[in-house]
Protein backbone atom coordinates (compact mmCIF):
# COMPACT_ATOMS: atom_id res chain seq x y z
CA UNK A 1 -36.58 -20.74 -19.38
CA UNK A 2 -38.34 -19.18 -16.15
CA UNK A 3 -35.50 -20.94 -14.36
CA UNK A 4 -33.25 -18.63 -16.26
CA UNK A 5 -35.31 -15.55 -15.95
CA UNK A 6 -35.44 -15.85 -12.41
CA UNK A 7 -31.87 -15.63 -12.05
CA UNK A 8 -31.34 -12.78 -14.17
CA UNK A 9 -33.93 -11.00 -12.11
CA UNK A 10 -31.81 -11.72 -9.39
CA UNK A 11 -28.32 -10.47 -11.22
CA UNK A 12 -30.38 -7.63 -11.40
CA UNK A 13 -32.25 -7.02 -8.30
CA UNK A 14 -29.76 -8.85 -5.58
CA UNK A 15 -27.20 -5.91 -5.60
CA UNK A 16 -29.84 -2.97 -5.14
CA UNK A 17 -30.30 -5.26 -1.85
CA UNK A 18 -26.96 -5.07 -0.76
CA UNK A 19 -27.13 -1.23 -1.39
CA UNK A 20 -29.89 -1.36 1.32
CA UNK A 21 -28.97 -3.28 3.45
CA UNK A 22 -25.19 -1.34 3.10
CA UNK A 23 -27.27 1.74 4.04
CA UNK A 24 -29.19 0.24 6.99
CA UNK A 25 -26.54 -1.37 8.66
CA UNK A 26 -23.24 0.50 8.80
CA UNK A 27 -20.96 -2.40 9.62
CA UNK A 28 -22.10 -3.56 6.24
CA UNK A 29 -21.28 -0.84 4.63
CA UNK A 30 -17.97 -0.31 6.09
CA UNK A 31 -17.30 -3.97 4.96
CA UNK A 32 -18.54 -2.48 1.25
CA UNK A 33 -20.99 -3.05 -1.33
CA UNK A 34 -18.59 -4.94 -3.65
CA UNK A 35 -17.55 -7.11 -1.08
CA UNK A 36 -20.81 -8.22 0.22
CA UNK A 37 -21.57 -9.56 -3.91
CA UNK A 38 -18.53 -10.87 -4.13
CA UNK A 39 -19.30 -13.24 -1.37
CA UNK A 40 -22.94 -13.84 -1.87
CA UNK A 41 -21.52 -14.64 -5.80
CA UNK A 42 -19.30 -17.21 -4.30
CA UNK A 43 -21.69 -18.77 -2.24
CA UNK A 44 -24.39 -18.99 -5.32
CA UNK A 45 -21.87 -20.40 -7.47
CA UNK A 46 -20.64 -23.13 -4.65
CA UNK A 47 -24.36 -23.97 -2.85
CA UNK A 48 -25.38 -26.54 -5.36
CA UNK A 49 -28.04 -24.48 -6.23
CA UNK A 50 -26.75 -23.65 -9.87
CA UNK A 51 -26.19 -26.95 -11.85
CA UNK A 52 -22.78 -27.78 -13.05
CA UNK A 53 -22.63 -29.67 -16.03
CA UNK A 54 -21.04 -33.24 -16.81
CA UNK A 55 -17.65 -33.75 -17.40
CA UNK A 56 -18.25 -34.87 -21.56
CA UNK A 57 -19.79 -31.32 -21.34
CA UNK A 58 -16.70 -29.91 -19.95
CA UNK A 59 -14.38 -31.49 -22.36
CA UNK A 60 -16.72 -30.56 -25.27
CA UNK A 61 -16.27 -26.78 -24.13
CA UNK A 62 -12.54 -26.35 -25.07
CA UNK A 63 -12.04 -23.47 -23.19
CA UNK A 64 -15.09 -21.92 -24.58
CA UNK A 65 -17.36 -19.94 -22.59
CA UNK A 66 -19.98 -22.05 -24.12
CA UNK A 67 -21.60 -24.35 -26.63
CA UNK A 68 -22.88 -23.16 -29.63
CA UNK A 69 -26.21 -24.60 -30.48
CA UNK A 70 -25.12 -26.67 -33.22
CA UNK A 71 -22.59 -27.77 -31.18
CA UNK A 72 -25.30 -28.63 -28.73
CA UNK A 73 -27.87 -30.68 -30.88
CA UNK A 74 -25.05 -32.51 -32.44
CA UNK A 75 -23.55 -33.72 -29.27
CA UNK A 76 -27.11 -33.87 -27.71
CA UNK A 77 -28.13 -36.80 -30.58
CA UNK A 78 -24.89 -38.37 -30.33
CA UNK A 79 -25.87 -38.74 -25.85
CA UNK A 80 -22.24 -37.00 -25.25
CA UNK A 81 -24.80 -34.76 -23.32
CA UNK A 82 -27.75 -34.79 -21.57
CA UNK A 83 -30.50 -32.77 -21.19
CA UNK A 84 -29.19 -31.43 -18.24
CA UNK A 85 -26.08 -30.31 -19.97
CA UNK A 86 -28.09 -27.96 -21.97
CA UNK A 87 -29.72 -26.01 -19.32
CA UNK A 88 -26.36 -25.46 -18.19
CA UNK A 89 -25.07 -24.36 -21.49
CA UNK A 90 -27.73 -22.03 -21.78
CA UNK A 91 -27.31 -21.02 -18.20
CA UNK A 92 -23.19 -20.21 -19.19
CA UNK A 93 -24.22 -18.30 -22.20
CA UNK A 94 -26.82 -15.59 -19.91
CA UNK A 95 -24.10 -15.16 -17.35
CA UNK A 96 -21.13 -14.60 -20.14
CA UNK A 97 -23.67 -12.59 -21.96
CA UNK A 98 -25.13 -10.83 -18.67
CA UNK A 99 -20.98 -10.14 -17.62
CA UNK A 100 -20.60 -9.11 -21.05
CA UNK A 101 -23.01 -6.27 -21.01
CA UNK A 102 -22.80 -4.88 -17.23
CA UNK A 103 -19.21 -4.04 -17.76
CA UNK A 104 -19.18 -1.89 -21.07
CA UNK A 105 -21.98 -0.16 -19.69
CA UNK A 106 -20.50 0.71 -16.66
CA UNK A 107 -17.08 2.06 -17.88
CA UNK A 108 -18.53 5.29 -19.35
CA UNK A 109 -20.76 6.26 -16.43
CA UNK A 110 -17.53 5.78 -14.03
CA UNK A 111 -15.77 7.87 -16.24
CA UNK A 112 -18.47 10.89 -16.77
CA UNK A 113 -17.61 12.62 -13.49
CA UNK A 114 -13.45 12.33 -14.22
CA UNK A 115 -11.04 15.04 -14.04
CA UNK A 116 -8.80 14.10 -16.88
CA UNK A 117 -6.40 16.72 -16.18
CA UNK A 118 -5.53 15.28 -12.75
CA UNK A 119 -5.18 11.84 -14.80
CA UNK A 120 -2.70 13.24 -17.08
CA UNK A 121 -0.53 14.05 -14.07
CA UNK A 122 -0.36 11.01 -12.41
CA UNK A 123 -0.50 8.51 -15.34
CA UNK A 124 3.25 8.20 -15.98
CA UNK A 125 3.72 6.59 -12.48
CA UNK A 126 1.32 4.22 -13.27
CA UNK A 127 2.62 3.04 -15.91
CA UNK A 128 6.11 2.87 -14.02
CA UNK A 129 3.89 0.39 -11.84
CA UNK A 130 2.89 -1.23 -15.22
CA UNK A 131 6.44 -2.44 -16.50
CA UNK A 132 7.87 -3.77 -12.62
CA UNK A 133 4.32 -5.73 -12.91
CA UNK A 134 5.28 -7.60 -16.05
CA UNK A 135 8.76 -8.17 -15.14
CA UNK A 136 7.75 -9.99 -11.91
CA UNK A 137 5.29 -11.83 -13.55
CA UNK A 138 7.62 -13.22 -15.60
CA UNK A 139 10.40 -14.04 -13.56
CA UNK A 140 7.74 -15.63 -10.84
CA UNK A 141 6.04 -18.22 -13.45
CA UNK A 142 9.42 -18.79 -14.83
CA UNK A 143 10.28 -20.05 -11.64
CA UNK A 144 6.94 -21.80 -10.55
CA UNK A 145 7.98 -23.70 -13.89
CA UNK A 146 10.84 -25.50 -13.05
CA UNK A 147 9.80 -26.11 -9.51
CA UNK A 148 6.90 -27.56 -10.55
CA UNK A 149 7.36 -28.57 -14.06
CA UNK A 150 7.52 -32.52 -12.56
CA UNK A 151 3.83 -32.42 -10.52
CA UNK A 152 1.65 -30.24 -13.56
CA UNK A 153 1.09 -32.06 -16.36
CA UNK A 154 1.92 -29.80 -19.52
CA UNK A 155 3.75 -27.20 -16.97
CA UNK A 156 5.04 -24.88 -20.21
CA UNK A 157 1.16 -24.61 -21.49
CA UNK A 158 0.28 -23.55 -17.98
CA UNK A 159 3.17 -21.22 -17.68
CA UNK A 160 2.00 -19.70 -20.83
CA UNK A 161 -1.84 -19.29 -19.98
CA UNK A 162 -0.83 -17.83 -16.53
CA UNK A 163 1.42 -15.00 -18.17
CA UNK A 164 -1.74 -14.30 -19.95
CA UNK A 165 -4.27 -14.31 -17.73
CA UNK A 166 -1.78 -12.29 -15.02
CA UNK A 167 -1.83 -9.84 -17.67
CA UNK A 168 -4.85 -9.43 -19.85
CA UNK A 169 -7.20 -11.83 -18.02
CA UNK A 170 -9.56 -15.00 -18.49
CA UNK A 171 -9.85 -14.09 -22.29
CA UNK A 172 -6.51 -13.89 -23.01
CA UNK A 173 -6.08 -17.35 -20.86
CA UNK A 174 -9.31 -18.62 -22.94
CA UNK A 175 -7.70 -18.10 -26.16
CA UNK A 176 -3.41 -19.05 -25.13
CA UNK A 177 -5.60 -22.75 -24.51
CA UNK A 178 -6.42 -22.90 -28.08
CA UNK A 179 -2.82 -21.53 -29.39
CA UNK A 180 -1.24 -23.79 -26.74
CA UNK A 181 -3.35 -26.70 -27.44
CA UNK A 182 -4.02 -26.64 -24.12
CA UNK A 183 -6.13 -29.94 -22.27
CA UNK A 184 -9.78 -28.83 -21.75
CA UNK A 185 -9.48 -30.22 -18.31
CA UNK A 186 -6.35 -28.97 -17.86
CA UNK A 187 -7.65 -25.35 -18.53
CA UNK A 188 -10.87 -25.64 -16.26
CA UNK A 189 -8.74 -26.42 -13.43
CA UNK A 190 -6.43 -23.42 -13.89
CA UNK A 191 -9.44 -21.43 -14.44
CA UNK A 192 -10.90 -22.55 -11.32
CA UNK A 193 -7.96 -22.20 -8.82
CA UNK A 194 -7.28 -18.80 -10.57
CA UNK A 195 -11.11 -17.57 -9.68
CA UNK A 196 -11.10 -18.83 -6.42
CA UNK A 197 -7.51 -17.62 -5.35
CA UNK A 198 -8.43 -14.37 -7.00
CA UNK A 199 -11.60 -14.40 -5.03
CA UNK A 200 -9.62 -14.88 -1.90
CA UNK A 201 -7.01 -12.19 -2.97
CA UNK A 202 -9.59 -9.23 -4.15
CA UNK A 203 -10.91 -9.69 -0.49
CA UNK A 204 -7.82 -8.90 0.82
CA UNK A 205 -6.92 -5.62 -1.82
CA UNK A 206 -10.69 -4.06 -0.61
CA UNK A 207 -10.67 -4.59 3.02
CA UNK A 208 -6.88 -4.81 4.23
CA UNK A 209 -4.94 -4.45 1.18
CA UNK A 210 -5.21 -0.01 0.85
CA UNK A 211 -3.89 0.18 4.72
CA UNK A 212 -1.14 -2.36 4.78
CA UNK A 213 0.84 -1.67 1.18
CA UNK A 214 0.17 2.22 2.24
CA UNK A 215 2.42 1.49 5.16
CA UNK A 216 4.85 0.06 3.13
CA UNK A 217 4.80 2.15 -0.19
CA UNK A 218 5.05 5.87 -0.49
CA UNK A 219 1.49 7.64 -0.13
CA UNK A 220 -0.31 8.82 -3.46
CA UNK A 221 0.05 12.51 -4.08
CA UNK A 222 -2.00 14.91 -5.48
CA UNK A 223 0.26 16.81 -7.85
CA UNK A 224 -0.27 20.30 -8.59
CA UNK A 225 -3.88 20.83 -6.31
CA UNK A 226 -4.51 22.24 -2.73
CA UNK A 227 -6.72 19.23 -1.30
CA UNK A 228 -9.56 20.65 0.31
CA UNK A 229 -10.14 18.11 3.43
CA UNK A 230 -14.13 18.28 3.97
CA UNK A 231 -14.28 18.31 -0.25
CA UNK A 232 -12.10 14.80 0.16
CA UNK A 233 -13.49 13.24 2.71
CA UNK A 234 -16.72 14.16 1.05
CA UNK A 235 -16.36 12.53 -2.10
CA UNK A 236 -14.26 9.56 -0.56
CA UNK A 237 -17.84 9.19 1.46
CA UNK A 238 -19.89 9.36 -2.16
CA UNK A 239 -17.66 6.16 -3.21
CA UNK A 240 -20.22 4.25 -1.26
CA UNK A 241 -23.22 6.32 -1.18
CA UNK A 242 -26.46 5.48 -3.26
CA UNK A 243 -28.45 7.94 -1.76
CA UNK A 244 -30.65 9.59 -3.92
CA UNK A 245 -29.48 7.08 -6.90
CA UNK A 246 -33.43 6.85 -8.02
CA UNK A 247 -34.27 10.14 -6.77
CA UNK A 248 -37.07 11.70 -9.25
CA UNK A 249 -35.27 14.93 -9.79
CA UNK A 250 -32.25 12.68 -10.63
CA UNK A 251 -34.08 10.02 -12.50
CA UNK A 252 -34.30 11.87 -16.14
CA UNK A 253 -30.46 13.19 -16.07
CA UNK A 254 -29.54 10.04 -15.14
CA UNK A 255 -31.54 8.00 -17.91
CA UNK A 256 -30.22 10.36 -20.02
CA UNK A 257 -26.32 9.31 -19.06
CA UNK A 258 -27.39 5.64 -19.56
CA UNK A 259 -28.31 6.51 -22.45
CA UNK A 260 -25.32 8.22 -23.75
CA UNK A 261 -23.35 5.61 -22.75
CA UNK A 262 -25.62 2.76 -24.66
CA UNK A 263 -24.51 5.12 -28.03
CA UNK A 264 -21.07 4.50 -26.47
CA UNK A 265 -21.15 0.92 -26.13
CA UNK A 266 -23.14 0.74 -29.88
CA UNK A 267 -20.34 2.88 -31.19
CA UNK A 268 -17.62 0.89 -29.61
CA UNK A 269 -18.64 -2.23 -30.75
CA UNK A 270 -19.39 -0.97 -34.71
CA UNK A 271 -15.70 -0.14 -34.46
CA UNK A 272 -14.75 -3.59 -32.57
CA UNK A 273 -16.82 -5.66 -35.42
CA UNK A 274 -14.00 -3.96 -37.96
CA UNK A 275 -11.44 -5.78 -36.94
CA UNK A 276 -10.17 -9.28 -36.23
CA UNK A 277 -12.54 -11.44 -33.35
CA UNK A 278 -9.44 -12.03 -31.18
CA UNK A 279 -8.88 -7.87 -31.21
CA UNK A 280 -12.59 -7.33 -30.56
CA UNK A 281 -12.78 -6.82 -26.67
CA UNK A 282 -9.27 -5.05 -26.35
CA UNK A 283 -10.08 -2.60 -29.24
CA UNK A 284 -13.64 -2.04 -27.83
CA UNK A 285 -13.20 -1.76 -24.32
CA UNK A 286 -10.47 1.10 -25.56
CA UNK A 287 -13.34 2.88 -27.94
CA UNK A 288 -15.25 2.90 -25.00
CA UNK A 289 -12.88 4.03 -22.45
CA UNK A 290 -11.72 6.75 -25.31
CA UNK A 291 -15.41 8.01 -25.60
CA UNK A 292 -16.42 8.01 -22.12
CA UNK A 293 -13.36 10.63 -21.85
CA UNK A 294 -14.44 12.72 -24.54
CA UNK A 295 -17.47 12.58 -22.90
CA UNK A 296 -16.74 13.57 -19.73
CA UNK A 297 -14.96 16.75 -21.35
CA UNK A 298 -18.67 18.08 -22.20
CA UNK A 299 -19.55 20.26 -19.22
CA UNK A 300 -23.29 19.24 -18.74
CA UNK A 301 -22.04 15.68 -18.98
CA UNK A 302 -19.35 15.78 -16.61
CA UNK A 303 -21.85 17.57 -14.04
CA UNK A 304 -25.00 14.98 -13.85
CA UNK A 305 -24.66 13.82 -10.28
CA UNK A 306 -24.57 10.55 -8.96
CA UNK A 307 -23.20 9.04 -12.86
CA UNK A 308 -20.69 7.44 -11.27
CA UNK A 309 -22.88 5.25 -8.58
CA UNK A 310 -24.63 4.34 -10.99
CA UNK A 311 -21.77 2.76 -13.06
CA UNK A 312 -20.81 1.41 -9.55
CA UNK A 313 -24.25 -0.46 -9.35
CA UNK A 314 -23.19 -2.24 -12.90
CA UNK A 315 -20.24 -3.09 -11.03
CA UNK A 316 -22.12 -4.80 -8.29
CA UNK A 317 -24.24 -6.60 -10.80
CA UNK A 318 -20.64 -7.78 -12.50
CA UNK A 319 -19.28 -8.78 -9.39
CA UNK A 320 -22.32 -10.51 -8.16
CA UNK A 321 -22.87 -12.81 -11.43
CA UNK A 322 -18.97 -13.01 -12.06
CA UNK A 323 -18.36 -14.54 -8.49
CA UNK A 324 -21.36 -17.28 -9.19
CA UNK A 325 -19.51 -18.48 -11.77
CA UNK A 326 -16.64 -20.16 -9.36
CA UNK A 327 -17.09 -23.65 -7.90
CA UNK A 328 -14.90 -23.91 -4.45
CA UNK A 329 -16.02 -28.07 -4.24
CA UNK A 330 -13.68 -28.70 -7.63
CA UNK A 331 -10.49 -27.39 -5.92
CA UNK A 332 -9.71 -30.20 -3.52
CA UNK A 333 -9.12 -32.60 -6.31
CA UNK A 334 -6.18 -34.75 -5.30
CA UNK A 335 -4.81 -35.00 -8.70
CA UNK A 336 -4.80 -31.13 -9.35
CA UNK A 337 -2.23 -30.27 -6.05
CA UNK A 338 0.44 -29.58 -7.79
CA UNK A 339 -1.38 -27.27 -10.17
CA UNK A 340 -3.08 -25.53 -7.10
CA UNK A 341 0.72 -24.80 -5.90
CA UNK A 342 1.84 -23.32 -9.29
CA UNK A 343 -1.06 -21.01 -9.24
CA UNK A 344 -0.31 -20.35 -5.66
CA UNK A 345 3.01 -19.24 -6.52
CA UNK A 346 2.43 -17.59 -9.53
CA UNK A 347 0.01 -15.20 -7.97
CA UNK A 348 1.20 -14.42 -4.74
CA UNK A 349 4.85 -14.61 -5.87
CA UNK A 350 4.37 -12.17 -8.66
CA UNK A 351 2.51 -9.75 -6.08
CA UNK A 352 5.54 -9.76 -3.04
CA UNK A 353 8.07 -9.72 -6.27
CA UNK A 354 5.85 -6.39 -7.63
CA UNK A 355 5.78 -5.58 -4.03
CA UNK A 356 9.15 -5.01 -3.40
CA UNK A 357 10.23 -3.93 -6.80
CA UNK A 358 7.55 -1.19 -6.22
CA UNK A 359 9.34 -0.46 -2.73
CA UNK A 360 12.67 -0.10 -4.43
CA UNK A 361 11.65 2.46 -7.54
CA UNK A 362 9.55 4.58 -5.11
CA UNK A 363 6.14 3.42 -6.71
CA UNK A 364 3.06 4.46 -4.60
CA UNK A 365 0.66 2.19 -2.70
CA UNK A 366 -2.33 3.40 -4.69
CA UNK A 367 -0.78 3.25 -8.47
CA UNK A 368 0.79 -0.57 -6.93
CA UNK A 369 -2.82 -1.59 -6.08
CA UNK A 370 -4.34 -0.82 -9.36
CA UNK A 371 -1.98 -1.63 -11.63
CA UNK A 372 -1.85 -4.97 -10.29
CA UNK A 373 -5.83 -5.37 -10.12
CA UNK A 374 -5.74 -4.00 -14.09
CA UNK A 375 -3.43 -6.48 -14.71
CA UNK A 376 -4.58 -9.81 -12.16
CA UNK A 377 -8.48 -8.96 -12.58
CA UNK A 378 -8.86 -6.94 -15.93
CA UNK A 379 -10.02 -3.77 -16.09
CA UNK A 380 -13.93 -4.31 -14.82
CA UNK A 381 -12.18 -4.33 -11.04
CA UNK A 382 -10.41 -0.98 -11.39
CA UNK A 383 -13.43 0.89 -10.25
CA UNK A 384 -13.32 -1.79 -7.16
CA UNK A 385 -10.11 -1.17 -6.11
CA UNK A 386 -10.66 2.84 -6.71
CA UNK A 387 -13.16 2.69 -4.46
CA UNK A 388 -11.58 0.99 -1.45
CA UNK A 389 -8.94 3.28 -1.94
CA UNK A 390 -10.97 6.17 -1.95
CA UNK A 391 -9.11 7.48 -5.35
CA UNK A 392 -11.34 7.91 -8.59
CA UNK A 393 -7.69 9.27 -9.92
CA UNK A 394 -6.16 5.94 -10.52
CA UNK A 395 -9.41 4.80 -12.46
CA UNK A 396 -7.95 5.59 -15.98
CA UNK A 397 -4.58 4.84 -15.43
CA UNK A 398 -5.75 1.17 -14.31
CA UNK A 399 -8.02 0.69 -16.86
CA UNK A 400 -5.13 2.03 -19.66
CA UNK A 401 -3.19 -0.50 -17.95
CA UNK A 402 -5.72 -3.24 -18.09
CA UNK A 403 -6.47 -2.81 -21.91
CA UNK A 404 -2.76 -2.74 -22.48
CA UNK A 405 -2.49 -5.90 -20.81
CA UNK A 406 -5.40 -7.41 -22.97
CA UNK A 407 -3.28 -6.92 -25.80
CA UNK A 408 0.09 -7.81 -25.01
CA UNK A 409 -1.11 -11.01 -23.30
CA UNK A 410 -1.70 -13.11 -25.91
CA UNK A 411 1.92 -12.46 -27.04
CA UNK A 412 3.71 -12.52 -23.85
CA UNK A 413 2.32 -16.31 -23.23
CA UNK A 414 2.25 -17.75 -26.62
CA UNK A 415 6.07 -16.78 -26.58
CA UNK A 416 7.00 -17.44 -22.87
CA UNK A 417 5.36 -21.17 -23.05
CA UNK A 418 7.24 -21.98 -26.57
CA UNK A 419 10.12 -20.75 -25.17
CA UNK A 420 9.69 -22.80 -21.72
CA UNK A 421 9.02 -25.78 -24.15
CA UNK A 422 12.74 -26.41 -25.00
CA UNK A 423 13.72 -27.38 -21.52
């Protein structure tokens, strides 16, 4: 139990030492905050230092995020598991748990300081963005399936969990294993290669990715407003800075934001618990998003400064604990190639295909960037990509996008695999 403590102390208190180190050195921070967890994440998750658990423990998971504990005792007595197993069940169940709670929290503080009216404006593009993203989704893992329908075992259930999770994310890919019948070990390994590859490819969106598709797309515009430059460049510049974050004279307002969003997240979730289990994130991450809107409508709300760094700090503490959670040493399995190349193709086919689909319908390098992070990485990387492209105005179109996703995945690969099935 210390063990575990220890490590959420360092969930916790790891990113407020990027911030400062970010601040110190300004190479760092140029790199980013988010990046810097990222990496530290994936170097946690693939040191050794975090256990892995045995491959009966794997196989017992199902494509669950974890064991439940009667699940545990029962396969404990029968020595399916060991000991060791345990910790690392327990270990699974503070990081979904931990991921689980930094992200709700975060939306509504990102969202406090948002000038809905500008989002109004610019929302239909994105969702232009939206529909050329599903269609070359589809068309990509509909061709990654019969080129490699003879090397991956069960190539129709993986076509099916990929259209999920390349448009509502690992839940959605979680729960098209259990409608698909999927292989447990089947789905880790698709899980893995997705992290990793996605690890590899959300590098790429917040370093290179906002300069080279805005040479190639059309550049965002601000419809409507008279940019003031030293205003932009000003707030582009707050993106990144945590000055002042802990400030006294900002400390109460800003306790009293957390706070407001806590009722959010306690509100959202009374209204999740109403319906179905498999609606519950979808339906609350949209209570929440609604709410934080509302919210941000209220004057005094809308004006507490430095809201939206501290939603960015959840972030880091998401990104940090998310990125532990990948294991690079399981990708060079020999037997798993052939899966590694679907993946491959799936997501970096689907983005060139999006790519130049966006190119042809005029779509903008900013709503292109974010609608494909809402749909590749959920909506917790929105803010992420937002940042690196200086833009809080794509923030709520992304996320709309994301949630939308969330719910049409589950559909789009239960029917795409069955149909795939027949050939």
């Amino acid at each position: 139990m210390i063990k575990i403590v220890i490590l959420v102390l360092l969930y916790f208190t790891f990113p407020l030492l990027i911030i400062y180190i970010c601040k110190r050195w300004s190479f760092l921070k140029k790199l980013g905050t988010i990046v810097i967890a990222y990496a530290f994440g994936l170097l946690l998750g693939s040191s050794g230092i975090l256990p892995t658990g045995s491959e009966n423990y794997y196989l017992a998971l199902h494509g669950n995020p974890s064991l439940s504990s009667p699940q545990v005792e029962s396969l404990l007595a029968s020595g399916t598991i060991s000991e060791d197993d345990v910790f690392v069940n327990l270990l699974r169940k503070v990081q979904n748990m931990l991921i689980s709670f930094a992200i709700p929290l975060a939306f509504p503080l990102l969202l406090f300081s948002l000038n809905i009216k500008r989002w109004l404006k610019y929302a239909k593009a994105g969702f232009v963005s939206m529909i050329l993203a599903i269609v070359s989704i589809i068309i990509v893992i509909v061709s990654g399936f019969f080129i490699f329908r003879d090397v991956v075992p069960d190539s129709w259930k993986v076509a099916g969990m990929l259209v999920g999770v390349y448009t509502g994310g690992t839940p959605n890919m979680a729960s098209l294993s259990y409608a698909l019948d999927v292989d447990p070990n089947l789905f880790l390994m698709t899980n893995t290669y997705d992290i990793v590859i996605g690890a590899v490819t959300i590098f790429f969106f917040i370093t290179a990715g906002p300069r080279v598709f805005r040479a190639f797309l059309p550049p965002f515009r601000y419809i409507g407003e008279t940019v003031d430059t030293d205003q932009a460049v000003a707030e582009a510049q707050s993106f990144e800075d945590f000055s002042g974050l802990f400030k006294k004279g900002r400390l109460v307002p800003l306790l009293k934001a957390l706070g407001i969003s806590l009722l959010i997240v306690g509100t959202s979730a009374g209204i999740a618990i109403l319906v179905s289990k498999e609606a519950f994130e979808p339906v609350a991450i949209l209570s929440i998003t609604t709410l934080a809107i509302i919210a941000s409508l209220i004057p005094w709300i809308n004006r507490i400064e430095k809201t939206f760094q501290l939603g960015m700090y959840f972030i880091l503490v998401f990104s940090f604990a998310f990125a532990s959670m990948a294991n690079l040493s399981t990708m060079f399995n020999i037997g798993y190639l052939g899966l590694f190349g679907y993946v491959l193709w799936a997501y970096f086919g689907s983005l060139l295909l999006h790519l130049l689909l966006s190119k042809i319908f005029r779509v903008n390098a900013d709503d292109y960037l974010i609608t494909t992070t809402a749909f590749i990485y959920s909506p917790p990387f929105v803010p992420v990509i937002a940042a690196a492209l200086k833009n809080k105005d794509v923030i709520v179109t992304g996320i709309t996008v994301g949630v939308i996703g969330w719910i049409i995945g589950n559909y789009l690969g239960v029917g795409l695999g069955f149909f795939l099935k027949v050939f």
